[in-house]
Protein backbone atom coordinates (compact mmCIF):
# COMPACT_ATOMS: atom_id res chain seq x y z
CA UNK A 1 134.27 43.04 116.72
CA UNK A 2 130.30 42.74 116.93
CA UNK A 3 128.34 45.63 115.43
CA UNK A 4 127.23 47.68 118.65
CA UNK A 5 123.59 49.42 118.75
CA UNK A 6 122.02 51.89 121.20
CA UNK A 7 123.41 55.14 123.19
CA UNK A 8 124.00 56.27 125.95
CA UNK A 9 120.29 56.89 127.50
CA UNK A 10 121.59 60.02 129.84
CA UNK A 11 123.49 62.01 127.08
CA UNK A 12 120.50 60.89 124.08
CA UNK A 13 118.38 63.06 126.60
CA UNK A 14 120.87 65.71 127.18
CA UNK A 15 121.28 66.54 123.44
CA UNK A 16 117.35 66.21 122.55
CA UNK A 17 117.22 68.74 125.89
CA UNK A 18 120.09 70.92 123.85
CA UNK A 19 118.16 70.94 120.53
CA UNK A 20 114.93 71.89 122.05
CA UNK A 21 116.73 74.97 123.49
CA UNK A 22 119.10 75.71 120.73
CA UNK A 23 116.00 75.86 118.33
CA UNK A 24 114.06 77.70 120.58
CA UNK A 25 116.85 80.81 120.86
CA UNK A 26 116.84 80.00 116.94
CA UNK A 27 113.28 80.73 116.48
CA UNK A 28 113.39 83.93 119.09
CA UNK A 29 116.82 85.33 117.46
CA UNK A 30 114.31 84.95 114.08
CA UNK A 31 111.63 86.94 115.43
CA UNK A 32 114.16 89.68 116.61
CA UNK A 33 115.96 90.06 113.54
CA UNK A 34 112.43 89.91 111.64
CA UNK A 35 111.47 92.19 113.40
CA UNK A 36 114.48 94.58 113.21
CA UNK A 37 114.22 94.66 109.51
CA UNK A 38 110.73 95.06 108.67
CA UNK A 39 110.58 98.35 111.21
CA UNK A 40 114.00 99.41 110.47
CA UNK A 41 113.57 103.15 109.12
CA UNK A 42 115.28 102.02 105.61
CA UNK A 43 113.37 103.34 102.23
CA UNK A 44 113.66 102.76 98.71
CA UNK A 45 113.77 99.79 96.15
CA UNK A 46 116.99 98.60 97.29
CA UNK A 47 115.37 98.09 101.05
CA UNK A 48 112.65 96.44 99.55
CA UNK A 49 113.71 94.46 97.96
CA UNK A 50 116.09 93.37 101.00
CA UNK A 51 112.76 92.89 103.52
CA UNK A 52 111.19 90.76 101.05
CA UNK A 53 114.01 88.78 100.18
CA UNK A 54 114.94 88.44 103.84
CA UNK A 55 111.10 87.37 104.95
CA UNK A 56 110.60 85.19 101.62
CA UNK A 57 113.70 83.14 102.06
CA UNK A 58 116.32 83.67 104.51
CA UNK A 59 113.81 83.76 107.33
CA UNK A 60 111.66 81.05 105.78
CA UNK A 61 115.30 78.58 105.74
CA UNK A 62 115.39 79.55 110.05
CA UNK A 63 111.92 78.98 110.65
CA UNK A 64 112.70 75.50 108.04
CA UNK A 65 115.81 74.90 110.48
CA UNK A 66 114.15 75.40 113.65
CA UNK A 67 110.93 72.92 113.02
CA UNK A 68 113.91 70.20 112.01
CA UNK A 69 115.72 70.56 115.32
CA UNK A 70 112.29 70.14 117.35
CA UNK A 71 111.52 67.18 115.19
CA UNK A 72 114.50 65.86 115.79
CA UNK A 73 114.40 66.23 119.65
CA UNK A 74 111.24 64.22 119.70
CA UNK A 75 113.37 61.47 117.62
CA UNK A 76 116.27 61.49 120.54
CA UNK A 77 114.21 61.64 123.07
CA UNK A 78 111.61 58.99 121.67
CA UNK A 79 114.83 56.45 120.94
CA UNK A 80 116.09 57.26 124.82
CA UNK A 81 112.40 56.18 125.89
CA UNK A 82 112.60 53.22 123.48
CA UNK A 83 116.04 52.22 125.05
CA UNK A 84 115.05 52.91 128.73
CA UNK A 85 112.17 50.27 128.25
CA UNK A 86 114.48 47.24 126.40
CA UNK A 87 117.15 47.06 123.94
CA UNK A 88 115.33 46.10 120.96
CA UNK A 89 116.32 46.89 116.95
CA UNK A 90 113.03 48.54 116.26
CA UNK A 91 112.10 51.53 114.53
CA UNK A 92 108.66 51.56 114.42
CA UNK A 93 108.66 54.48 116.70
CA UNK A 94 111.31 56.37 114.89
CA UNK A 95 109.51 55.95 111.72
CA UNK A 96 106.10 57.44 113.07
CA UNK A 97 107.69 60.39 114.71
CA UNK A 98 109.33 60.88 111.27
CA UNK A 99 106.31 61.17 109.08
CA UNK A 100 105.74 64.58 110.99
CA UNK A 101 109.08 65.94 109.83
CA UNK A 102 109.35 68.43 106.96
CA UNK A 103 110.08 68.09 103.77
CA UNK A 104 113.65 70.37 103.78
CA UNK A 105 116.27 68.57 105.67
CA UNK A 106 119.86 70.59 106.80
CA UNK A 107 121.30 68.90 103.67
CA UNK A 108 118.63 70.41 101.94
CA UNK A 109 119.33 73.71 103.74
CA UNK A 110 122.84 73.64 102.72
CA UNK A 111 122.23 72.78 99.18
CA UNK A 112 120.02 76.07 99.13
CA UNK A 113 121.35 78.58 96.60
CA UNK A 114 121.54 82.28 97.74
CA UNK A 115 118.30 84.21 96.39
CA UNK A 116 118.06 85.57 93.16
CA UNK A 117 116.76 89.06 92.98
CA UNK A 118 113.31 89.36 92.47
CA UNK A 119 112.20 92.97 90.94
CA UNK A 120 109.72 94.24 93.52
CA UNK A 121 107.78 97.62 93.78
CA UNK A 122 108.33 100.62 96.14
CA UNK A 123 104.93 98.92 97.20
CA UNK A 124 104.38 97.11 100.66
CA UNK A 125 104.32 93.80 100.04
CA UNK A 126 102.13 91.45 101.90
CA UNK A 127 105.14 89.87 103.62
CA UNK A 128 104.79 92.37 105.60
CA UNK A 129 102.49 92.34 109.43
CA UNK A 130 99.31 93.59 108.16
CA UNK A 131 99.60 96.82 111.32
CA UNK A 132 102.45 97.85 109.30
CA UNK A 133 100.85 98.14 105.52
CA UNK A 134 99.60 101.08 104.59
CA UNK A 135 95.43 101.43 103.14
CA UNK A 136 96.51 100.96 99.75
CA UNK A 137 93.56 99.25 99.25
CA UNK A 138 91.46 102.10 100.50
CA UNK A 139 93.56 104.27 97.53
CA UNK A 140 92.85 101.66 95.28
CA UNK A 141 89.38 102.01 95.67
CA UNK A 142 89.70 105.83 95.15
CA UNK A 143 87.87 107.07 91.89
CA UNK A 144 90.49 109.15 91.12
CA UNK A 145 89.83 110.03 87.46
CA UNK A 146 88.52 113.63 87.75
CA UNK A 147 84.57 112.54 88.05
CA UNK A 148 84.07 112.61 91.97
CA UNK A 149 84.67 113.97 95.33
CA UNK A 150 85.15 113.10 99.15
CA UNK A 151 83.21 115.77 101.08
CA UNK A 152 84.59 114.79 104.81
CA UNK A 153 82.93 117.29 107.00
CA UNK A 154 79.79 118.01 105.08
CA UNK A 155 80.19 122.22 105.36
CA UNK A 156 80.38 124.92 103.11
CA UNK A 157 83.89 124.98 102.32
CA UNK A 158 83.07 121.12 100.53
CA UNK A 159 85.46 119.12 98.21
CA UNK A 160 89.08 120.53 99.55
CA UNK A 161 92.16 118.77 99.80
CA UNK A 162 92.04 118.37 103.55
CA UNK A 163 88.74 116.80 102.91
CA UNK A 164 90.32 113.49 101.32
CA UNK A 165 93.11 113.44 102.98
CA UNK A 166 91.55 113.09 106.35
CA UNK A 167 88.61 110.59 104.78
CA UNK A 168 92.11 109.10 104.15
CA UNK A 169 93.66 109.15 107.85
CA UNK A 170 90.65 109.50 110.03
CA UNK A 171 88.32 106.85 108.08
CA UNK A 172 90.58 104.77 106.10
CA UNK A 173 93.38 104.63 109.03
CA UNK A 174 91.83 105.07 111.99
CA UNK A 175 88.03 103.88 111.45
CA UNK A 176 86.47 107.00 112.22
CA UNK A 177 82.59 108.16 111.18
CA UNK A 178 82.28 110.69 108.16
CA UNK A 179 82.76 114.04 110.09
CA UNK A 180 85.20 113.07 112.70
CA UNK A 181 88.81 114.40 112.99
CA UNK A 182 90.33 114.62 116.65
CA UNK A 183 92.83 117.01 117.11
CA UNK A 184 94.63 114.73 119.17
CA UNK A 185 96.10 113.18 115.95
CA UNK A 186 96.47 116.07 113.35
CA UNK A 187 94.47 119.75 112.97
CA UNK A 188 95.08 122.47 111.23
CA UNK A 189 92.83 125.08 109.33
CA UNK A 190 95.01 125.03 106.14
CA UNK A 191 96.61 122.51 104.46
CA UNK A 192 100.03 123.56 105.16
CA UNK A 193 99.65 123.32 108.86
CA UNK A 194 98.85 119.73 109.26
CA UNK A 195 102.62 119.21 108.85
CA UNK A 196 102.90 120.95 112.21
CA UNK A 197 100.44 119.79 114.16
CA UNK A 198 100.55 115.95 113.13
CA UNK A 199 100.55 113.67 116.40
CA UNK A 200 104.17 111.82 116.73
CA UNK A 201 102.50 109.29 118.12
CA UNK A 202 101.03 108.78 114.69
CA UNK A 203 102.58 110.16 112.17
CA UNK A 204 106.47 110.31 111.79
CA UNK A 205 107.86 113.74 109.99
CA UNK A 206 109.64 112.95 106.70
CA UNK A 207 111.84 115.90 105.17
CA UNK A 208 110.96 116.82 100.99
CA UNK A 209 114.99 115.14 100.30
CA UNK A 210 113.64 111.64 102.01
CA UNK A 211 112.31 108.74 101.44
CA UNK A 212 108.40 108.49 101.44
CA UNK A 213 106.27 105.17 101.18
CA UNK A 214 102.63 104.40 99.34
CA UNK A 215 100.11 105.65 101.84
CA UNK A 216 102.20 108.35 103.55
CA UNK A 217 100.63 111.94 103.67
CA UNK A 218 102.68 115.00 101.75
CA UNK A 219 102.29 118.43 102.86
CA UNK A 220 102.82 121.46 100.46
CA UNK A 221 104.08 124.58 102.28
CA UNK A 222 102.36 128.09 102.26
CA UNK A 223 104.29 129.02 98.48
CA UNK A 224 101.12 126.49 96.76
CA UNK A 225 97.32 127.76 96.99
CA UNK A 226 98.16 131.22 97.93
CA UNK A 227 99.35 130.49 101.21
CA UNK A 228 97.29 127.82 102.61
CA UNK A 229 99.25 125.15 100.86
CA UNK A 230 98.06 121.66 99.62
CA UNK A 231 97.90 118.14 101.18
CA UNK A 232 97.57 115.14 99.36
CA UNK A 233 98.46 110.93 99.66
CA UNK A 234 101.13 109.09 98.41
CA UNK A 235 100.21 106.08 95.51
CA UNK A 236 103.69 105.32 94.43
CA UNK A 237 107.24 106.28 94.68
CA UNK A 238 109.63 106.15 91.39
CA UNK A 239 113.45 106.18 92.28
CA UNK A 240 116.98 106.14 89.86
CA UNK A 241 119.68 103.78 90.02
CA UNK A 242 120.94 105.33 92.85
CA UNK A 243 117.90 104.71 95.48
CA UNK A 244 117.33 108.80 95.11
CA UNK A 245 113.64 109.64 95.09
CA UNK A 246 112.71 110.92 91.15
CA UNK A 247 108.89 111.27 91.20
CA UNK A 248 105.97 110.66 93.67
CA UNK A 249 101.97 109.89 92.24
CA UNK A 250 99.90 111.25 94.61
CA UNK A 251 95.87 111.21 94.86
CA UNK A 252 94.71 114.29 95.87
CA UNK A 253 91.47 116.69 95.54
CA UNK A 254 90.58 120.24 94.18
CA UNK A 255 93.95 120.88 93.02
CA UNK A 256 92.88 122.72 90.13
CA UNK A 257 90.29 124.25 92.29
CA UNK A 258 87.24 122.32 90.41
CA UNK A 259 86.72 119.52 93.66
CA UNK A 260 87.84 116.80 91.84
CA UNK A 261 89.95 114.00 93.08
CA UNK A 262 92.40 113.50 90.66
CA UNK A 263 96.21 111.32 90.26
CA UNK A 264 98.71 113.27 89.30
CA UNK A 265 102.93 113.05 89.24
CA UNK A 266 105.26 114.95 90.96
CA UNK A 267 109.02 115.68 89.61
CA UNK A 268 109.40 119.13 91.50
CA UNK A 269 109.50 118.55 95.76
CA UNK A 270 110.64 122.38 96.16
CA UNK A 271 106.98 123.33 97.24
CA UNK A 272 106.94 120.71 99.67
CA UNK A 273 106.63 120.73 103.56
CA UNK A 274 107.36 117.00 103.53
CA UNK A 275 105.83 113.84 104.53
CA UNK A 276 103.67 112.31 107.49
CA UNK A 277 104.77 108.50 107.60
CA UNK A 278 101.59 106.88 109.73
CA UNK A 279 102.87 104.73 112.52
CA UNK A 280 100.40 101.90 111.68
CA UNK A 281 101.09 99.66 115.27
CA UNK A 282 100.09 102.63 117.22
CA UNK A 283 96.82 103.26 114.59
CA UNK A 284 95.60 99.60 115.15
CA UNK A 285 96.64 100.56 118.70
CA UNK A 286 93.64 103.26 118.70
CA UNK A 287 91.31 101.58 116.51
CA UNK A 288 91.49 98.27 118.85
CA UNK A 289 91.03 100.89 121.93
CA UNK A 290 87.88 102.65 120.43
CA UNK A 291 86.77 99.25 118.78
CA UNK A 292 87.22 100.95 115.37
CA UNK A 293 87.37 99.12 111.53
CA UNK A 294 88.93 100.98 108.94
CA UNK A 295 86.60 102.16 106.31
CA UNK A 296 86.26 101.56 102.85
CA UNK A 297 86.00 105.14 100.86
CA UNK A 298 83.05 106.87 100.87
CA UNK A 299 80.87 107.46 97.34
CA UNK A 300 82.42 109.24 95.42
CA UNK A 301 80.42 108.93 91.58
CA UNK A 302 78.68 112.29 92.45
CA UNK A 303 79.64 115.32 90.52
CA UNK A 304 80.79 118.10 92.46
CA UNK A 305 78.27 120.56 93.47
């Protein structure tokens, strides 16, 4: 029997139509699962280290998968074209649609081991949509050695705790001038009551047994500071074996009642209130509303006065 070439023009189409599609509801099933797991209200190393596993790799191999079906669509349909016109053996046109392909084809996809484990932080990673990471540069930048202060609102009662943590929230979340704090996203008149009074829209209420993040707020209830209690910001989270919470570092000021900003760790959560997660879509939300950038922290070198 002679060696037969060519396809059937009709049904070349029909599948290139079929791959479009099926790598289109690829490519949105993706971005819904993506999107599922990096706001999924899941703390701890264990779920960190699943988000980045699952953005570094597994979703990388879909979004891999999905730019081969396209590629190959334009191959299908480009041979049906070819066809239509005459029935000649040339693949000059296959062979310059080709050279746009990736590098990983599905044989390579299948020959992909499963991850290995990667140790990873309790720290966002940058895997993550920028709205969703927390300032950590902004605590980064924080001269938190005992030598400075963050006076926020420039009165008598300068260098508290409340005044870093809202240079934290209302400058280095929200963009807000030196001075500013609307009580439309937290107030309070001591520390203890910013718990309380935190927006929802903002801020999401974490019990002292769960799971905080780097750039949450904690509150300290009324038992700390004589009864006006303490607020500070989260810099890491240490956990055991089991995913339970052992220790937070937190940057705070004037805990030793001297104004300084200081780092310190925290085995003991009995004296705490709990912890304001910020809701960092709805913040860039605001700041895109009021045309706000968030600031870098303000000097702090100065001795306290």
């Amino acid at each position: 029997m002679a060696n037969i070439y060519g396809a059937d023009i009709e049904q070349l189409r029909l599948l290139s139509d079929t791959f479009d599609r099926q790598a289109n509801e690829l490519a949105s099933s993706n971005a819904v699962v993506s999107g599922g797991v990096q706001s999924s209200a899941w703390f701890g190393p264990i779920a960190v280290q699943f988000k980045t596993t699952w953005t570094r790799d597994y979703s990388a191999q879909l979004r891999h998968i999905v730019e081969i079906l396209r590629v190959e669509a334009k191959v299908m349909r480009a041979q049906a074209q070819q066809q239509d016109a005459a029935s000649v053996d040339d693949d000059s046109l296959y062979v310059q649609i080709m050279s746009q392909a990736p590098t990983l084809t599905p044989a390579d996809v299948d020959s992909v081991p499963d991850p290995v484990p990667q140790p990873v932080s309790s720290q966002p990673t940058n895997d993550q949509p920028a709205s969703v990471q927390p300032s950590t540069q902004w605590l980064d930048q924080i001269k938190a050695d005992g030598s400075g202060y963050i006076d926020w609102y420039d009165a008598k009662n300068k260098n508290q705790c409340v005044d870093l943590a809202n240079a934290y929230v209302m400058g280095g979340l929200f963009g807000l001038p030196s001075g500013q704090a609307p009580t439309d996203i937290w107030s309070g008149y001591h520390a203890c009551d910013y718990y309380n009074t935190a927006n929802p829209k903002y801020f999401t209420q974490i019990p002292p047994g769960g799971h905080p993040q780097a750039g949450d707020v904690v509150v300290f209830n009324p038992t700390t500071s004589g009864g006006a209690g303490h607020i500070a910001v989260v810099k890491d989270v240490a956990y055991d074996a089991n995913g339970n919470v052992t220790s937070i570092t937190v940057i705070e000021q004037n805990v030793t009642g001297g104004g300084q900003i200081n780092t310190r760790t925290i085995t003991n959560f009995s004296h705490l209130e709990g912890y304001l997660q910020p809701n960092y879509d709805a913040i860039a939300e605001y700041r895109d509303q009021h045309g706000l950038t968030p600031n870098n922290p303000a000097s702090i070198a100065e001795k306290p006065k």
